[in-house]
N, C-alpha and C. Protein backbone atom coordinates (compact mmCIF):
# COMPACT_ATOMS: atom_id res chain seq x y z
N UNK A 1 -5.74 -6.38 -3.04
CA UNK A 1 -5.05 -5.29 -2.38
C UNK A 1 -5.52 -5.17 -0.93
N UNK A 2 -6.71 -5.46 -0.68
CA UNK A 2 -7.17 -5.55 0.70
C UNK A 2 -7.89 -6.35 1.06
N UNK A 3 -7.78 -7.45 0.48
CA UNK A 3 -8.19 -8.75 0.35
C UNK A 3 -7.49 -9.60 1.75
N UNK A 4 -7.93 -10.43 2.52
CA UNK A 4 -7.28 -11.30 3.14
C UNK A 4 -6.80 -12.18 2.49
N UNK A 5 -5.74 -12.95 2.88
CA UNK A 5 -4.91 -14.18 2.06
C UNK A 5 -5.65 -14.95 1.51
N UNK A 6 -6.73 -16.04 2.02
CA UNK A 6 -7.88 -16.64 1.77
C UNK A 6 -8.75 -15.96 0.65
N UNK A 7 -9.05 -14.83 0.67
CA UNK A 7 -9.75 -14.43 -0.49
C UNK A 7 -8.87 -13.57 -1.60
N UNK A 8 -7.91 -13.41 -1.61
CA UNK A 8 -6.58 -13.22 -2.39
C UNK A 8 -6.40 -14.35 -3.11
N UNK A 9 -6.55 -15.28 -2.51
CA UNK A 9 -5.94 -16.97 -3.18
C UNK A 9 -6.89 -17.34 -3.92
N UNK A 10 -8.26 -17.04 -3.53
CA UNK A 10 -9.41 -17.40 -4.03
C UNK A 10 -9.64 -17.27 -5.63
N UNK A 11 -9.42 -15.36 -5.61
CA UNK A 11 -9.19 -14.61 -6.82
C UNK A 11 -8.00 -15.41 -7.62
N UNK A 12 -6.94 -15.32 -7.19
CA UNK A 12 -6.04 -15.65 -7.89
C UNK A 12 -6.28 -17.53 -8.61
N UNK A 13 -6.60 -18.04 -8.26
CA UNK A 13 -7.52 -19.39 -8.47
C UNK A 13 -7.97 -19.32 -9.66
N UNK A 14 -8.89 -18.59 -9.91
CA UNK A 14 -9.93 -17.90 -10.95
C UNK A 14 -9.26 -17.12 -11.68
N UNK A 15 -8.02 -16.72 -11.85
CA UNK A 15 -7.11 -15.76 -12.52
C UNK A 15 -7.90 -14.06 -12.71
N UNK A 16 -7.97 -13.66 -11.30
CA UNK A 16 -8.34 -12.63 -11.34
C UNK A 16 -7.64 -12.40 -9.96
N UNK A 17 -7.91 -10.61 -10.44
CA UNK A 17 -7.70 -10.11 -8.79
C UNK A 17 -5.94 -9.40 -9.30
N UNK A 18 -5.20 -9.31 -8.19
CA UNK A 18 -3.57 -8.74 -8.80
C UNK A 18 -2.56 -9.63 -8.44
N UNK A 19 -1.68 -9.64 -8.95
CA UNK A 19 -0.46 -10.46 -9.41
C UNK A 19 0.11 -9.99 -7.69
N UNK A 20 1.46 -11.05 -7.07
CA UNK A 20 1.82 -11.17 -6.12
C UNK A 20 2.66 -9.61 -5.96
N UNK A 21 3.11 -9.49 -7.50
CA UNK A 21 3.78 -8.00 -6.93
C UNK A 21 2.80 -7.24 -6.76
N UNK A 22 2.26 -6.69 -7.64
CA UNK A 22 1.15 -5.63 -7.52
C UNK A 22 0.73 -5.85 -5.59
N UNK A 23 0.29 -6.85 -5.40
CA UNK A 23 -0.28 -7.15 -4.27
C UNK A 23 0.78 -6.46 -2.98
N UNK A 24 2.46 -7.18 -3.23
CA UNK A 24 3.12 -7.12 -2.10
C UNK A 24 3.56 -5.11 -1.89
N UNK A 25 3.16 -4.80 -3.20
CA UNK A 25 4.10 -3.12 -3.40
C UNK A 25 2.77 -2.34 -2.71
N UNK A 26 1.30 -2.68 -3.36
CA UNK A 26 0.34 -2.10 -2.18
C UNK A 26 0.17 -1.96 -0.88
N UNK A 27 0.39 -3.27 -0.64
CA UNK A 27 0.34 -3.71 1.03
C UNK A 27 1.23 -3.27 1.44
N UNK A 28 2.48 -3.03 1.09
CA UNK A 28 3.23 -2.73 1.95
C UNK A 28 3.44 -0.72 2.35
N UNK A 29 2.92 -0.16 1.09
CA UNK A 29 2.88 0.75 0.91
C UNK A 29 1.32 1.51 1.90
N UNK A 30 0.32 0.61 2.02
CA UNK A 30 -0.68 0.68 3.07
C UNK A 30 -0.51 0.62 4.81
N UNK A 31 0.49 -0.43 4.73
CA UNK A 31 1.08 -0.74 6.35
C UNK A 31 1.74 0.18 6.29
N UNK A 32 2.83 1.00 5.88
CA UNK A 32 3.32 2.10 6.52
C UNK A 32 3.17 3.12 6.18
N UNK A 33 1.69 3.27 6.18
CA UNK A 33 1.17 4.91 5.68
C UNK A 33 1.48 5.23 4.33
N UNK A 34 2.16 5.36 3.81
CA UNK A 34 3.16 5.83 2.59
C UNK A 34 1.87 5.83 1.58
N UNK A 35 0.71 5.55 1.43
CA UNK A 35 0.17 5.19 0.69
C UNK A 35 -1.62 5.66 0.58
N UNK A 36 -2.35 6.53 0.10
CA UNK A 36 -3.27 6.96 0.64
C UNK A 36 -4.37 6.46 -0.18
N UNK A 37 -5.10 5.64 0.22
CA UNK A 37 -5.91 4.79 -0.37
C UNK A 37 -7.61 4.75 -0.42
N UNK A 38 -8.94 5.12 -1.33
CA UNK A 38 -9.65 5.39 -1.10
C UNK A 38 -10.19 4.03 -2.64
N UNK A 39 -11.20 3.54 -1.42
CA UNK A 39 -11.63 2.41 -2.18
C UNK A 39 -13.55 2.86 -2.30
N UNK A 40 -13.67 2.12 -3.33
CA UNK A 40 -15.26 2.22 -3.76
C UNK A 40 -16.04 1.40 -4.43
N UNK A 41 -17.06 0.69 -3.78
CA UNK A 41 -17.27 -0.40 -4.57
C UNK A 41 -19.09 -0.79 -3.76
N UNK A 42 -19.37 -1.41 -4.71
CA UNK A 42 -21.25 -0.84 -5.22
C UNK A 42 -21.79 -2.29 -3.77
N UNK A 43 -22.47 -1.62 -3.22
CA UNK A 43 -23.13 -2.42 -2.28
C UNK A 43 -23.34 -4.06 -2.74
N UNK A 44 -23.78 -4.38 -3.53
CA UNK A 44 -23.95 -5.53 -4.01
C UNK A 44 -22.57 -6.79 -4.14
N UNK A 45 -21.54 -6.17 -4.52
CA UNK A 45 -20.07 -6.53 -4.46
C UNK A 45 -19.96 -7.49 -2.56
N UNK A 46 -20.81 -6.80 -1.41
CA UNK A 46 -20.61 -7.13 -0.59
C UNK A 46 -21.48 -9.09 -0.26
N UNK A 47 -22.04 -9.10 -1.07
CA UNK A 47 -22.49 -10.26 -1.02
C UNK A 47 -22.38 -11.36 -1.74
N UNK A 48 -21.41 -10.99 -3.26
CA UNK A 48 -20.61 -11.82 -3.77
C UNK A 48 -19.97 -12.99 -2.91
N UNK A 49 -20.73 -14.62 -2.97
CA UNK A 49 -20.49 -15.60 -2.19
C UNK A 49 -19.41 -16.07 -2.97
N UNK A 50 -18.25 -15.96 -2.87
CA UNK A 50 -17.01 -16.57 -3.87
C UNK A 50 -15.91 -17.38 -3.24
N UNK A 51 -16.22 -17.63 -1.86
CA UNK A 51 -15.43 -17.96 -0.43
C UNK A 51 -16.67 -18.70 0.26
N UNK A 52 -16.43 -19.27 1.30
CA UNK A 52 -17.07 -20.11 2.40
C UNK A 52 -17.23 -19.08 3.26
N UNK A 53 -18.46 -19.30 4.25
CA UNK A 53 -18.60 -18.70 5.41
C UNK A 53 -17.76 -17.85 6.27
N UNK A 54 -16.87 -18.48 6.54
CA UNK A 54 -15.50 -18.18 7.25
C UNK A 54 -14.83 -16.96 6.80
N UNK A 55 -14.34 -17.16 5.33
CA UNK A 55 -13.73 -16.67 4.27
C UNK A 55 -14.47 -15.43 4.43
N UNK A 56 -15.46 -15.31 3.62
CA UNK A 56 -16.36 -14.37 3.44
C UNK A 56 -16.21 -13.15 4.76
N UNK A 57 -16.73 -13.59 5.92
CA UNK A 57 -17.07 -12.82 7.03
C UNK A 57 -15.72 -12.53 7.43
N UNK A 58 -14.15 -12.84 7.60
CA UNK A 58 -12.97 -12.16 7.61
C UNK A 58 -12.46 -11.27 6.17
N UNK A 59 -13.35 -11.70 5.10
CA UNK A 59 -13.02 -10.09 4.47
C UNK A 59 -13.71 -9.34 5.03
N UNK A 60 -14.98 -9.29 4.67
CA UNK A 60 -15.92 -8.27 5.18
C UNK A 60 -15.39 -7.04 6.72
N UNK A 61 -14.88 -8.39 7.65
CA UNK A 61 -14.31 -7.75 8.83
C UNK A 61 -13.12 -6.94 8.08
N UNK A 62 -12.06 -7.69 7.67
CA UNK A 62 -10.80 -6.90 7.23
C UNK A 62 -11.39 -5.39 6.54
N UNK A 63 -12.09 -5.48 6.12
CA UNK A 63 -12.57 -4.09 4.83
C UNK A 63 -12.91 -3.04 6.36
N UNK A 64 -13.68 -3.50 7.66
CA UNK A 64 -14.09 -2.42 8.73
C UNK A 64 -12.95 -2.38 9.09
N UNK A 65 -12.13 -3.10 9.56
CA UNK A 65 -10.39 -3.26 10.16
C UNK A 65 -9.68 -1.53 9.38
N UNK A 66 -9.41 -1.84 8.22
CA UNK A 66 -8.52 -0.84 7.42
C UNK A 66 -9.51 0.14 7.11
N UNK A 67 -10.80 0.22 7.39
CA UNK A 67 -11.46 1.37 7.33
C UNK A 67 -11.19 2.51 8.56
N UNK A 68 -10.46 1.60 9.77
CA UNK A 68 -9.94 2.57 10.96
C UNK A 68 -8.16 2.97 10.32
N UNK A 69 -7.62 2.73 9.69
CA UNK A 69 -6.61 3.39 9.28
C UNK A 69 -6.90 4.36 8.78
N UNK A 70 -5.70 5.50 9.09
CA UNK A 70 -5.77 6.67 9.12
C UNK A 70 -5.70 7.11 7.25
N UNK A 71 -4.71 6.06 6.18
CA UNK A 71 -4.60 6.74 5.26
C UNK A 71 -5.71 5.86 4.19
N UNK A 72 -6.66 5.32 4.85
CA UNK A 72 -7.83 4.32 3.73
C UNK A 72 -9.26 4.51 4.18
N UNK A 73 -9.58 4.93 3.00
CA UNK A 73 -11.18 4.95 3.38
C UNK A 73 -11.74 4.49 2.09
N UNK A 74 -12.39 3.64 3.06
CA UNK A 74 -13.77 2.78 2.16
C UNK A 74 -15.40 3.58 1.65
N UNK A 75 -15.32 3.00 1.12
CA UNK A 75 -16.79 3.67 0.38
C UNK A 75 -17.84 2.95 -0.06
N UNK A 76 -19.12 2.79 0.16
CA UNK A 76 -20.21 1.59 -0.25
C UNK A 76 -20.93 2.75 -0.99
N UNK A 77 -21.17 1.70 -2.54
CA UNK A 77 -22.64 2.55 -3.05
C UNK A 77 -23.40 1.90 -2.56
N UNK A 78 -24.62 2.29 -1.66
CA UNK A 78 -25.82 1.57 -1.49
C UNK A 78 -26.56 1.37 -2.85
N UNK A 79 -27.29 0.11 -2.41
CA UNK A 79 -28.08 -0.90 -3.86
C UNK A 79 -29.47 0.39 -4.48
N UNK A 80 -29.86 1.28 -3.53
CA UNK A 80 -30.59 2.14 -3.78
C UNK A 80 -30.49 3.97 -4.44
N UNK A 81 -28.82 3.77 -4.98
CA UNK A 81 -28.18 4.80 -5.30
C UNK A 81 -29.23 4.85 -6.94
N UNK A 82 -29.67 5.89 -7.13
CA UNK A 82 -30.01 6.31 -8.57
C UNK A 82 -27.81 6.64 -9.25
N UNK A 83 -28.08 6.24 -10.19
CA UNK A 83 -26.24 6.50 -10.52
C UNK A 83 -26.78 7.90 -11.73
N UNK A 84 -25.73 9.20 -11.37
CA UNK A 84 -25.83 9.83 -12.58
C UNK A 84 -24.40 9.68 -13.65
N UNK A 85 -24.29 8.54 -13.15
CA UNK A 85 -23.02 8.23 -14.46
C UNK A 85 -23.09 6.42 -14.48
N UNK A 86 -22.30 6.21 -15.59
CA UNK A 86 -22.38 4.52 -15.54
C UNK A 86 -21.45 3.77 -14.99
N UNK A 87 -21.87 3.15 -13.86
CA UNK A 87 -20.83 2.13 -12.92
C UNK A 87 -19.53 1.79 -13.96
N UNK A 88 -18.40 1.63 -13.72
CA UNK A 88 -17.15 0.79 -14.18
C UNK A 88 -17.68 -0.53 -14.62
N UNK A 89 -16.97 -0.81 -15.24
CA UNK A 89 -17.86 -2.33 -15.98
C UNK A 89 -16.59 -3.30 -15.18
N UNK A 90 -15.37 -2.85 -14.99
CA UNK A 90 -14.17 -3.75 -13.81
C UNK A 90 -13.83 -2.73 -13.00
N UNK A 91 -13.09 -3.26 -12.03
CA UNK A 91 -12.53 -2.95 -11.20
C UNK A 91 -11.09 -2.46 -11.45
N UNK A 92 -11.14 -1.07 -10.54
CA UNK A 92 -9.66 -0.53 -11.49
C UNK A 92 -9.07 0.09 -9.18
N UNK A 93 -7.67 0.13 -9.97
CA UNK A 93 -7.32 0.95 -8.79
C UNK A 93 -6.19 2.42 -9.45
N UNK A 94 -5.88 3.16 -9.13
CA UNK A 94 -5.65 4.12 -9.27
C UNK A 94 -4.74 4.78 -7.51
N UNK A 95 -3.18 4.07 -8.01
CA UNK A 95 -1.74 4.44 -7.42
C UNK A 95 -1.26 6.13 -7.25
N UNK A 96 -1.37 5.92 -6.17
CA UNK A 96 -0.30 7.92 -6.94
C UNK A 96 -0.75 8.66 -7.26
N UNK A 97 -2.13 8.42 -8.55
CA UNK A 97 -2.44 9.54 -9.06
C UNK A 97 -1.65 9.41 -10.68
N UNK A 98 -0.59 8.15 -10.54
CA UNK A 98 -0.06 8.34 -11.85
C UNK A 98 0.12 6.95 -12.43
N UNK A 99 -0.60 5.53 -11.74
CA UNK A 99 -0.94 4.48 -12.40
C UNK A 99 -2.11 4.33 -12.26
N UNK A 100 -2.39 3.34 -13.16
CA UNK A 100 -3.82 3.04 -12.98
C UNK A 100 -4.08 1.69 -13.30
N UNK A 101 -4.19 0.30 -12.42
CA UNK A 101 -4.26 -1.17 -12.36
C UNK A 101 -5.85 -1.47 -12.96
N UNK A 102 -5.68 -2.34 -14.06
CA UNK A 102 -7.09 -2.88 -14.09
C UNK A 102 -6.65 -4.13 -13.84
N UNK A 103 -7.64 -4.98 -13.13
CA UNK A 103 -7.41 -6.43 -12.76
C UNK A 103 -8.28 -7.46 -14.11
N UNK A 104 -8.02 -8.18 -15.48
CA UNK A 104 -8.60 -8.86 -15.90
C UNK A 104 -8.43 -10.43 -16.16
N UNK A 105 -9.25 -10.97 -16.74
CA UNK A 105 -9.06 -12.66 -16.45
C UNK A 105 -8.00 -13.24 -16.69
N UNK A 106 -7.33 -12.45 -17.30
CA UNK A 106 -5.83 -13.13 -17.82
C UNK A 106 -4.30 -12.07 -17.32
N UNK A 107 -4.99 -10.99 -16.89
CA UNK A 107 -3.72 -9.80 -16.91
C UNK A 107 -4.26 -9.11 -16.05
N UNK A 108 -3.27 -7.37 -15.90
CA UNK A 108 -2.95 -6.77 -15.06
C UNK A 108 -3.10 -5.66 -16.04
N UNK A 109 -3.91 -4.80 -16.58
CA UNK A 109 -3.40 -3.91 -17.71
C UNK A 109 -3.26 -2.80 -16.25
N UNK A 110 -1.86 -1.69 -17.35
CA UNK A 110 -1.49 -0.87 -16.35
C UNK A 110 -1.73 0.60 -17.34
N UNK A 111 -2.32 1.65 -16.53
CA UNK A 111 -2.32 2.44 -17.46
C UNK A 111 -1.32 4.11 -16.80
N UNK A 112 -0.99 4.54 -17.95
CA UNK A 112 -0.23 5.70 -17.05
C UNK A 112 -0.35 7.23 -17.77
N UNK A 113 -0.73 7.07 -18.91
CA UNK A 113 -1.12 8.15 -19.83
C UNK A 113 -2.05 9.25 -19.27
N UNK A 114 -1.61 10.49 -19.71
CA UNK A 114 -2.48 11.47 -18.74
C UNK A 114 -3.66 11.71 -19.32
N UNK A 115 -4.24 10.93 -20.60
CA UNK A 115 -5.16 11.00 -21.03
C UNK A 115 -5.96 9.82 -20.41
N UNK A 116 -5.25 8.60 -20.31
CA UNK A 116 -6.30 7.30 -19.31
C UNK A 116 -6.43 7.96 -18.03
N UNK A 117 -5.66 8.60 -17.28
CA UNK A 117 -5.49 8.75 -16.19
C UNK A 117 -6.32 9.79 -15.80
N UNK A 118 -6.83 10.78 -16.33
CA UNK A 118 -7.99 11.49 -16.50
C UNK A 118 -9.19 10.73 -16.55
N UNK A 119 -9.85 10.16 -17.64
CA UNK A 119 -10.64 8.88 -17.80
C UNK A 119 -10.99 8.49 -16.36
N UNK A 120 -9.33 7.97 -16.24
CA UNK A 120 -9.98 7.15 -14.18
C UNK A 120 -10.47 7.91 -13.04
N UNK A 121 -9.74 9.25 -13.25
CA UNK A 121 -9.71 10.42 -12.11
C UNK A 121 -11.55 10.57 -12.17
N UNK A 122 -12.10 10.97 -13.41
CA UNK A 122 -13.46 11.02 -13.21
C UNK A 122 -14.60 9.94 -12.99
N UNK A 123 -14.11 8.79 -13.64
CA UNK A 123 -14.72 7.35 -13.23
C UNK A 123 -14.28 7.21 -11.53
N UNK A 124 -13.47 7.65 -11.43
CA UNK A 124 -13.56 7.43 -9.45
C UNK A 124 -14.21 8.88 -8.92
N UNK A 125 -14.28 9.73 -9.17
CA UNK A 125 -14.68 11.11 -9.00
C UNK A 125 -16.38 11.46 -8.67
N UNK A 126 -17.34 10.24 -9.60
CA UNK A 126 -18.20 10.29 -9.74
C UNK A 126 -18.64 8.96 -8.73
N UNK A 127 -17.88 7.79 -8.52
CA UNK A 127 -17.89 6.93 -7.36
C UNK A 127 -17.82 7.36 -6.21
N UNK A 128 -17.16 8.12 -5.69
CA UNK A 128 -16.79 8.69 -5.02
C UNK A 128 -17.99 9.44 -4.05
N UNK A 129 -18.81 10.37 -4.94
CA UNK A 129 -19.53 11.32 -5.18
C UNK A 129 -21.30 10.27 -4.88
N UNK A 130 -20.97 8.93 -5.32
CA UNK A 130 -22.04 8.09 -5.21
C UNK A 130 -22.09 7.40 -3.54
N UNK A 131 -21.12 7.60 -3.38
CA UNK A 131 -20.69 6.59 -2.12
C UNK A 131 -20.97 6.55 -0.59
N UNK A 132 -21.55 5.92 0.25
CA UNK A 132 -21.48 6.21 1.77
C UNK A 132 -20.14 6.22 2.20
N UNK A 133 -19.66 6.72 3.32
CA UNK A 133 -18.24 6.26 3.46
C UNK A 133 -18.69 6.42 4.99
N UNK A 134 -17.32 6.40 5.64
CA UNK A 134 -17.55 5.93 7.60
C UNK A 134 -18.31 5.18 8.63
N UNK A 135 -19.14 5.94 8.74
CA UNK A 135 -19.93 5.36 9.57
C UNK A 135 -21.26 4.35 8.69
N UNK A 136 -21.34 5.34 7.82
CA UNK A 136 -22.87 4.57 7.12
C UNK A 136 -21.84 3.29 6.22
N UNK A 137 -20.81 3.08 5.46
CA UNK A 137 -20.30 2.26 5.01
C UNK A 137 -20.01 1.21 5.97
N UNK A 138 -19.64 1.66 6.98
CA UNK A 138 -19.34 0.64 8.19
C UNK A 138 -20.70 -0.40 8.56
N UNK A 139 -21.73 0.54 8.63
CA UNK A 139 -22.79 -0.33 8.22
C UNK A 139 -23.35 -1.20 7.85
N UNK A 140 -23.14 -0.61 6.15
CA UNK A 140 -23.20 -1.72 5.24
C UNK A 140 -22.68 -2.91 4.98
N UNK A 141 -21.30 -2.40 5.49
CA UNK A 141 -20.53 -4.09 5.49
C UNK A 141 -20.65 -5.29 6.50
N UNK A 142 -21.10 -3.86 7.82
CA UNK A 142 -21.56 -4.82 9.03
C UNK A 142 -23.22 -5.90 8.70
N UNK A 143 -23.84 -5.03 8.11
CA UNK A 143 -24.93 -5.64 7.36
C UNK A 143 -24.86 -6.89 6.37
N UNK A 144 -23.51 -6.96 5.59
CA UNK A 144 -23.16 -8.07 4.78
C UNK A 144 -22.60 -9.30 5.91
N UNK A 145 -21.96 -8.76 7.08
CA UNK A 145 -21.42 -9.95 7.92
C UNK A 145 -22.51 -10.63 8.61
N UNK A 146 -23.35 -9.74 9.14
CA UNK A 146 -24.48 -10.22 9.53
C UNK A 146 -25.26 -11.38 8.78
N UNK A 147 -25.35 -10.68 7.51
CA UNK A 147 -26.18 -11.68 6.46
C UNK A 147 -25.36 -12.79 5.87
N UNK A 148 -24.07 -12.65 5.79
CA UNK A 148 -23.66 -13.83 5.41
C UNK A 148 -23.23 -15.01 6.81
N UNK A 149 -23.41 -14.36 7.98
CA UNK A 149 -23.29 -15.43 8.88
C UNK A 149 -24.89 -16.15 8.93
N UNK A 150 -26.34 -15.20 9.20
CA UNK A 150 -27.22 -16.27 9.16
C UNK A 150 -27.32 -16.85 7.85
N UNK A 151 -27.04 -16.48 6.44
CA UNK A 151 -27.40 -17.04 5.37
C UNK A 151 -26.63 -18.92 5.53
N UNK A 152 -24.99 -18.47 5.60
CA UNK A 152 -24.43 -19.18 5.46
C UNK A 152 -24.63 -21.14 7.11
N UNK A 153 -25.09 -20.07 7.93
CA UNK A 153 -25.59 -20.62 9.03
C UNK A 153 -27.06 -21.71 8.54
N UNK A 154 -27.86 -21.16 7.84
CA UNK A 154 -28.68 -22.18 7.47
C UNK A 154 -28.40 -23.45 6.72
């Protein structure tokens, strides 16, 4: 969903990540505002080497890029967060307020029930609640570009 092409393709390789629609109805719904998007995802996620050098350091950039859009904000748990709830075991996104995408190795489960959809509201609620966001997230990711340019540099 906010993946660059390169690491979009990557995922999709590995049969993970979201299907071309899922992908094209987000994005497009992100480029023209229409779409208000709050992402969250655990410091460690930022150093996942799953791409080349290159690869790597234009997501990382893309994630500060759409962190200056007006309707998306990013969120880092730092690696030093005590959690008072238990991390997501996948990665989910949560549309509207009235879908809810899990991305798994083979599928796309979609959930819409106001009983899952509750479930997610507080599993992101409590992420949320864990999270740096703006400036200190900006940070963190700047901290992952950093480290994956000298890592990858050696």
């Amino acid at each position: 969903m906010l993946a660059t092409d390169d690491y979009s393709a990557t995922l999709a390789s590995r049969g993970q990540g979201f299907g071309p629609e899922e992908l094209a109805y987000v994005r497009s719904r992100l480029r023209d505002g229409s779409l208000d998007c709050t992402v969250v995802q655990q410091a460690t996620t930022l150093w996942h080497r799953i791409v080349d050098a290159r690869a790597l350091t234009a997501q990382l950039a893309r994630l500060v890029e759409l962190n200056r859009y007006e309707n998306v904000s990013i969120g880092v748990i730092p690696e030093d967060t005590a959690f008072a709830f238990v991390p997501p075991e996948t990665d989910f996104t949560m549309i509207d307020d009235k879908r809810v995408l899990v991305p798994l190795l083979s599928d796309v489960w979609h959930f819409t029930t106001n009983s899952e959809l509750a479930l997610y509201r507080r599993e992101m609620a409590a992420c949320v609640e864990a999270a740096a966001f703006d400036g200190s997230a900006v940070q963190e990711i700047a901290g992952a570009i950093a480290e994956a340019a000298k890592h990858y540099s050696s």
